[in-house]
C-alpha atoms as a PDB file:
ATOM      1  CA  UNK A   1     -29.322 -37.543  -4.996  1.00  0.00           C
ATOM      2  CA  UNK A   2     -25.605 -35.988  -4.296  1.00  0.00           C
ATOM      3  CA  UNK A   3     -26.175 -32.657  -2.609  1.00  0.00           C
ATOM      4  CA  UNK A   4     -24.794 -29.358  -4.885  1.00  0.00           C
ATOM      5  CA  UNK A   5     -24.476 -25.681  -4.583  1.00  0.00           C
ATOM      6  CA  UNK A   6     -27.316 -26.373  -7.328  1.00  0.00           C
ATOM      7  CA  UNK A   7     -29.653 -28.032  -4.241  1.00  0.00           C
ATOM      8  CA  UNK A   8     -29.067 -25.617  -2.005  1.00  0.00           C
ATOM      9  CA  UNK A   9     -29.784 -22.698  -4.523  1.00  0.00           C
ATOM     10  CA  UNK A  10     -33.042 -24.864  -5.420  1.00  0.00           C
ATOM     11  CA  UNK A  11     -33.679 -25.016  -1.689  1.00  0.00           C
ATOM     12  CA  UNK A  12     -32.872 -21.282  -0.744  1.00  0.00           C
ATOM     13  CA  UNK A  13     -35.403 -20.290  -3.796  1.00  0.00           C
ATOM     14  CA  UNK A  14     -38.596 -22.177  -2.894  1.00  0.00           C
ATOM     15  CA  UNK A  15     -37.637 -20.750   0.967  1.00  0.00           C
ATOM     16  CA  UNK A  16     -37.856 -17.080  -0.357  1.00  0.00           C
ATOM     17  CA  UNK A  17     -40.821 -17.972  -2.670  1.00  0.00           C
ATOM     18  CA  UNK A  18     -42.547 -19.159   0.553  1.00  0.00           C
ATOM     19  CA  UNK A  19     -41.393 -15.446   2.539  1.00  0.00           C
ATOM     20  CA  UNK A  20     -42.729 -13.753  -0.482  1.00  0.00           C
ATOM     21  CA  UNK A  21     -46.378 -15.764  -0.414  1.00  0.00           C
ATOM     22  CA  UNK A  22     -46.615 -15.186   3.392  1.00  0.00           C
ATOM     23  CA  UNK A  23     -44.774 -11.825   3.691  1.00  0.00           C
ATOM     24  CA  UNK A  24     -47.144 -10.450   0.899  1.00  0.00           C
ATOM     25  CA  UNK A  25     -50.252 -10.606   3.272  1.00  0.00           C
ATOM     26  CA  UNK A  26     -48.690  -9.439   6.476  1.00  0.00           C
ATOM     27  CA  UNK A  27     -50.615  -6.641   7.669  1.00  0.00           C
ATOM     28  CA  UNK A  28     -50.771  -5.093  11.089  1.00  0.00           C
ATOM     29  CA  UNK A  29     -54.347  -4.316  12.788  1.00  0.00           C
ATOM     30  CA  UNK A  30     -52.666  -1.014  13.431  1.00  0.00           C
ATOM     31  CA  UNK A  31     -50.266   0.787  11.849  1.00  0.00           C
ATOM     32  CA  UNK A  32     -47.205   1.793  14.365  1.00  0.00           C
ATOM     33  CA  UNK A  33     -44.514   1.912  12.309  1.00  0.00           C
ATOM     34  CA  UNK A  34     -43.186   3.875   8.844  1.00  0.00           C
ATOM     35  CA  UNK A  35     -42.451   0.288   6.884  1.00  0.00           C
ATOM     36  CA  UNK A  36     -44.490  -1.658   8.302  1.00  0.00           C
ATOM     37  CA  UNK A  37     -44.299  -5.813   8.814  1.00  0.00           C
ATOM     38  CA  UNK A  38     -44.108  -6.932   5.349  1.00  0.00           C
ATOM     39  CA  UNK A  39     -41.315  -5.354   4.497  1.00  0.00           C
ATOM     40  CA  UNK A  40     -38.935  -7.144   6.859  1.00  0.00           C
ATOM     41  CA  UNK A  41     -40.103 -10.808   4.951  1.00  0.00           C
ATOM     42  CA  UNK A  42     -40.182  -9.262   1.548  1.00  0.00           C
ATOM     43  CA  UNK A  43     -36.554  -7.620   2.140  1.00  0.00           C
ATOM     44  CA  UNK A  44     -34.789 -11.442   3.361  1.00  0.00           C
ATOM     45  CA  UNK A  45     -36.624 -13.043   0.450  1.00  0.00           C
ATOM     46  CA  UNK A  46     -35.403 -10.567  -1.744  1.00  0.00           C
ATOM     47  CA  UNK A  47     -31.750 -11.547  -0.774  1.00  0.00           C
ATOM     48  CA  UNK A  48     -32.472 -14.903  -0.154  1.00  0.00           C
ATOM     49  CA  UNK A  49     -33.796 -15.120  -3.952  1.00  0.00           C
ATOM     50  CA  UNK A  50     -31.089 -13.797  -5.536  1.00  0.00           C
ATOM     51  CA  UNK A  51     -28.595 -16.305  -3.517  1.00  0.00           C
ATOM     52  CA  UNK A  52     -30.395 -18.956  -4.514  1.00  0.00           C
ATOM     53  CA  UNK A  53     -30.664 -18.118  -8.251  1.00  0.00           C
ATOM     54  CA  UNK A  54     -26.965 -17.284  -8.101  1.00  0.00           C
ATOM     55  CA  UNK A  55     -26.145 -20.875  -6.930  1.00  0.00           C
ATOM     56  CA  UNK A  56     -28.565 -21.948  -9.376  1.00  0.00           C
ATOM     57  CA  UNK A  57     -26.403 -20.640 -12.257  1.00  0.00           C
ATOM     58  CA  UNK A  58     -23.010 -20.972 -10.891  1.00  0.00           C
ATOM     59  CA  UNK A  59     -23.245 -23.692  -8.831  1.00  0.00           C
ATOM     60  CA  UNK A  60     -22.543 -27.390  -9.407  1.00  0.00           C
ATOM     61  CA  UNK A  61     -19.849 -28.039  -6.904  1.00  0.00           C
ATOM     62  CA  UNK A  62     -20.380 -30.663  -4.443  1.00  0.00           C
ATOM     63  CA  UNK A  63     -21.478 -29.737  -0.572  1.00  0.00           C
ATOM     64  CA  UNK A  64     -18.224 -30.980   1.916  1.00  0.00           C
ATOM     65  CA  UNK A  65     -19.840 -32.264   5.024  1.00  0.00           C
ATOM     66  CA  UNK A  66     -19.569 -29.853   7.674  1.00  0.00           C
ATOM     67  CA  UNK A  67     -16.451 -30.366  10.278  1.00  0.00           C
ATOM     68  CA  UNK A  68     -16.066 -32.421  13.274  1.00  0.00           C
ATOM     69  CA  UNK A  69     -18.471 -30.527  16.131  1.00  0.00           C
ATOM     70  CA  UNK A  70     -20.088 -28.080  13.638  1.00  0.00           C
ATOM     71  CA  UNK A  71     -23.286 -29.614  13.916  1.00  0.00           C
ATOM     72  CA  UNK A  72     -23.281 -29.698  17.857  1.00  0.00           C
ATOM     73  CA  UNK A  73     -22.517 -25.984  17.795  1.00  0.00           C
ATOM     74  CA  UNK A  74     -24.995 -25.325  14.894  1.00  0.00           C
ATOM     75  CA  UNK A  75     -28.055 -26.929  17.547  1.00  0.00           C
ATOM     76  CA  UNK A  76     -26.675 -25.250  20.488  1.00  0.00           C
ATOM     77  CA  UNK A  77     -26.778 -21.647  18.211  1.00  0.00           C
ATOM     78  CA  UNK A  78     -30.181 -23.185  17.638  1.00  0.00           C
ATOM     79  CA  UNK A  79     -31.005 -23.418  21.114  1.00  0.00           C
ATOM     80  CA  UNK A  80     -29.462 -19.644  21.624  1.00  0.00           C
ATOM     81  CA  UNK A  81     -31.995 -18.391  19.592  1.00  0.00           C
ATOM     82  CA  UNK A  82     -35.393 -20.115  20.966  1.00  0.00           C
ATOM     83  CA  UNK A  83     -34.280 -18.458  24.219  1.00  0.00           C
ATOM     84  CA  UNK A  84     -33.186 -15.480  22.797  1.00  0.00           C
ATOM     85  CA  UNK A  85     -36.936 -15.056  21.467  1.00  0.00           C
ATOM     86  CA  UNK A  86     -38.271 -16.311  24.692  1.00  0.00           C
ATOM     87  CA  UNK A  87     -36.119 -13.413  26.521  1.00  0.00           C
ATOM     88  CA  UNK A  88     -36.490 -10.789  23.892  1.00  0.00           C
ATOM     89  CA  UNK A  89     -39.597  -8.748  25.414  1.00  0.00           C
ATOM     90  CA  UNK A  90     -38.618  -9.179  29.207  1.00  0.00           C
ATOM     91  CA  UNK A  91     -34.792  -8.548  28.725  1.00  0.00           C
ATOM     92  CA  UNK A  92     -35.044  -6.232  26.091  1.00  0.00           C
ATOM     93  CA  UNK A  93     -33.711  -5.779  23.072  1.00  0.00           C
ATOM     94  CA  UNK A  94     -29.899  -4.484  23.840  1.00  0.00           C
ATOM     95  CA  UNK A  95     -29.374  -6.855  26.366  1.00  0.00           C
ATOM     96  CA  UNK A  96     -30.912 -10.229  25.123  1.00  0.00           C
ATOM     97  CA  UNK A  97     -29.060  -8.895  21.821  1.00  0.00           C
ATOM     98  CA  UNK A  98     -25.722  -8.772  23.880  1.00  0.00           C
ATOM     99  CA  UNK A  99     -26.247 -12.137  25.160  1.00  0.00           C
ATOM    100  CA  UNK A 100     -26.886 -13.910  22.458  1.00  0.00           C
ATOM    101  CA  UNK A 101     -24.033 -12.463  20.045  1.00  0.00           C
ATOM    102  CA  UNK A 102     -22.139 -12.597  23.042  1.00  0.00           C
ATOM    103  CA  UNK A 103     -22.804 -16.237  23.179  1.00  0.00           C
ATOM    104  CA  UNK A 104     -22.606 -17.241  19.877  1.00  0.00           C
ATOM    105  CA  UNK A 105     -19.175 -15.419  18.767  1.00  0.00           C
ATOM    106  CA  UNK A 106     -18.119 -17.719  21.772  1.00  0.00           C
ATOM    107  CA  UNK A 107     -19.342 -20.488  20.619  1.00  0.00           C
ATOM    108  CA  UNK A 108     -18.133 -20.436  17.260  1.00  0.00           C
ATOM    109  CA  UNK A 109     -14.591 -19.873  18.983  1.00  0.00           C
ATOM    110  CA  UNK A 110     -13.891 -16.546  19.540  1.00  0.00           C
ATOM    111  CA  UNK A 111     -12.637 -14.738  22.727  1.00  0.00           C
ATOM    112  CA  UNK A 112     -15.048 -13.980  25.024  1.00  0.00           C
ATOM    113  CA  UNK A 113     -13.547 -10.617  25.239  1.00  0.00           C
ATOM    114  CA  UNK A 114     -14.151  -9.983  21.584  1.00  0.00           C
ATOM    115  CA  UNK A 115     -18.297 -11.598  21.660  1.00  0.00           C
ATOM    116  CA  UNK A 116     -19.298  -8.981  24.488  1.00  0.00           C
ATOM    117  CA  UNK A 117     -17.759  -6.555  22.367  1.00  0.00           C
ATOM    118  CA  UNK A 118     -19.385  -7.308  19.596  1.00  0.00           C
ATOM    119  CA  UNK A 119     -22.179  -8.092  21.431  1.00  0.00           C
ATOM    120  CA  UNK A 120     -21.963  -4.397  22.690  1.00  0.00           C
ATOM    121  CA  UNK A 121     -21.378  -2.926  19.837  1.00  0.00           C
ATOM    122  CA  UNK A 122     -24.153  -4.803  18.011  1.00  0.00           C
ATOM    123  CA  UNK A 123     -26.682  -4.479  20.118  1.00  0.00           C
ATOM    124  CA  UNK A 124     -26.558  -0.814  21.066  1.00  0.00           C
ATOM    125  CA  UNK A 125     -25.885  -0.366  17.387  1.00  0.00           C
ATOM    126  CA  UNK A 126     -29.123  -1.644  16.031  1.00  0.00           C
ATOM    127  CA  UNK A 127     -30.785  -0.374  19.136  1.00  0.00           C
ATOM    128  CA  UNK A 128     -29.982   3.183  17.500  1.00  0.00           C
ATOM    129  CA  UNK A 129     -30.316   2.384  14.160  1.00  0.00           C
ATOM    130  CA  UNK A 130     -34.073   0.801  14.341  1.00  0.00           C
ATOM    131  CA  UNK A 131     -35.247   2.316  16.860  1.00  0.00           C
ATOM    132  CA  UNK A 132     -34.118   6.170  17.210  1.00  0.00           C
ATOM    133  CA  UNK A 133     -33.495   6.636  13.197  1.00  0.00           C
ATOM    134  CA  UNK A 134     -36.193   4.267  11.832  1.00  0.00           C
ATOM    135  CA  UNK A 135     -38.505   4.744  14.295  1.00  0.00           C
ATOM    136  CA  UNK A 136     -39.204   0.507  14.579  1.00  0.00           C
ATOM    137  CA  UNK A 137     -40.286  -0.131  18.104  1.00  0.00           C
ATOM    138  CA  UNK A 138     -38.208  -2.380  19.971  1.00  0.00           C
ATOM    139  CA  UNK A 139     -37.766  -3.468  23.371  1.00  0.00           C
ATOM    140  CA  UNK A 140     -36.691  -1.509  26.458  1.00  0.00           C
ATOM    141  CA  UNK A 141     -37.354  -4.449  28.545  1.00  0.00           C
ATOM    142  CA  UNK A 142     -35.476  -3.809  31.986  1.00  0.00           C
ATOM    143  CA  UNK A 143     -33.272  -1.323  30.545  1.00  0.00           C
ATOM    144  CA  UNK A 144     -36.367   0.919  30.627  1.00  0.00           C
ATOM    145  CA  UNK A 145     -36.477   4.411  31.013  1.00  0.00           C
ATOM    146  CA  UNK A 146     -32.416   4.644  30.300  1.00  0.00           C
ATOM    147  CA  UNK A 147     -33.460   4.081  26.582  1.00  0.00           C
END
């Protein structure tokens, strides 16, 4: 089986299908924000659905293999992430956020000027955004009382 834009969109479907089934159900004990949990799951699948059906219907060209060292820096950004999640509550979120964007713009080759600030940017950005205007609890972590 040669791999298509058709695969992926087959591929990227049956993943949001599976967000929708779980995402459906997902109901706090408590309710502690506005949206609440499911709506996070059922937005991405949302998206991720209508990428996948658009591949689905225009697709057909062949998948290129990725370039020398992508898939090295594709597992490291892997990597990034696990810790990001493992850091996310004790950091907090602007500052695990900083690091890891930080991190990540690096490693896909930008200056390390321009990741921290993006990194910056980013992370007191959504810090603002989710937290102050849509009231979704994140994170102080050490930052504490300054947010």
């Amino acid at each position: 089986m040669s791999l298509t834009d058709r695969t992926l969109g087959f591929i990227t479907l049956l993943v949001a299908i599976f967000l929708t089934i779980y995402g459906y159900d997902l109901e706090a004990p408590f309710s502690y924000e506005p949206i609440g949990p499911k709506a996070f799951p059922l937005i991405i699948a949302f998206a991720l659905g209508l990428c996948g059906i658009t591949l689905i219907i225009k697709g057909g060209n062949p998948i290129t293999p990725n370039p020398r060292g992508a898939n090295i820096r594709i597992f490291i950004m892997l990597v990034f992430i696990a810790i990001y999640a493992f850091t996310f509550q004790w950091l907090g979120f602007v500052i695990s956020t900083i690091i890891m964007v930080t991190l990540v713009g690096h490693l896909f080759e930008a200056k390390w000027w321009h990741a921290t600030c993006a990194g910056i940017v980013i992370g007191i950005g959504f810090f603002v955004l989710f937290d102050k205007l849509l009231d979704v609890i994140l994170p102080v972590g050490i930052l504490g009382e300054l947010l």
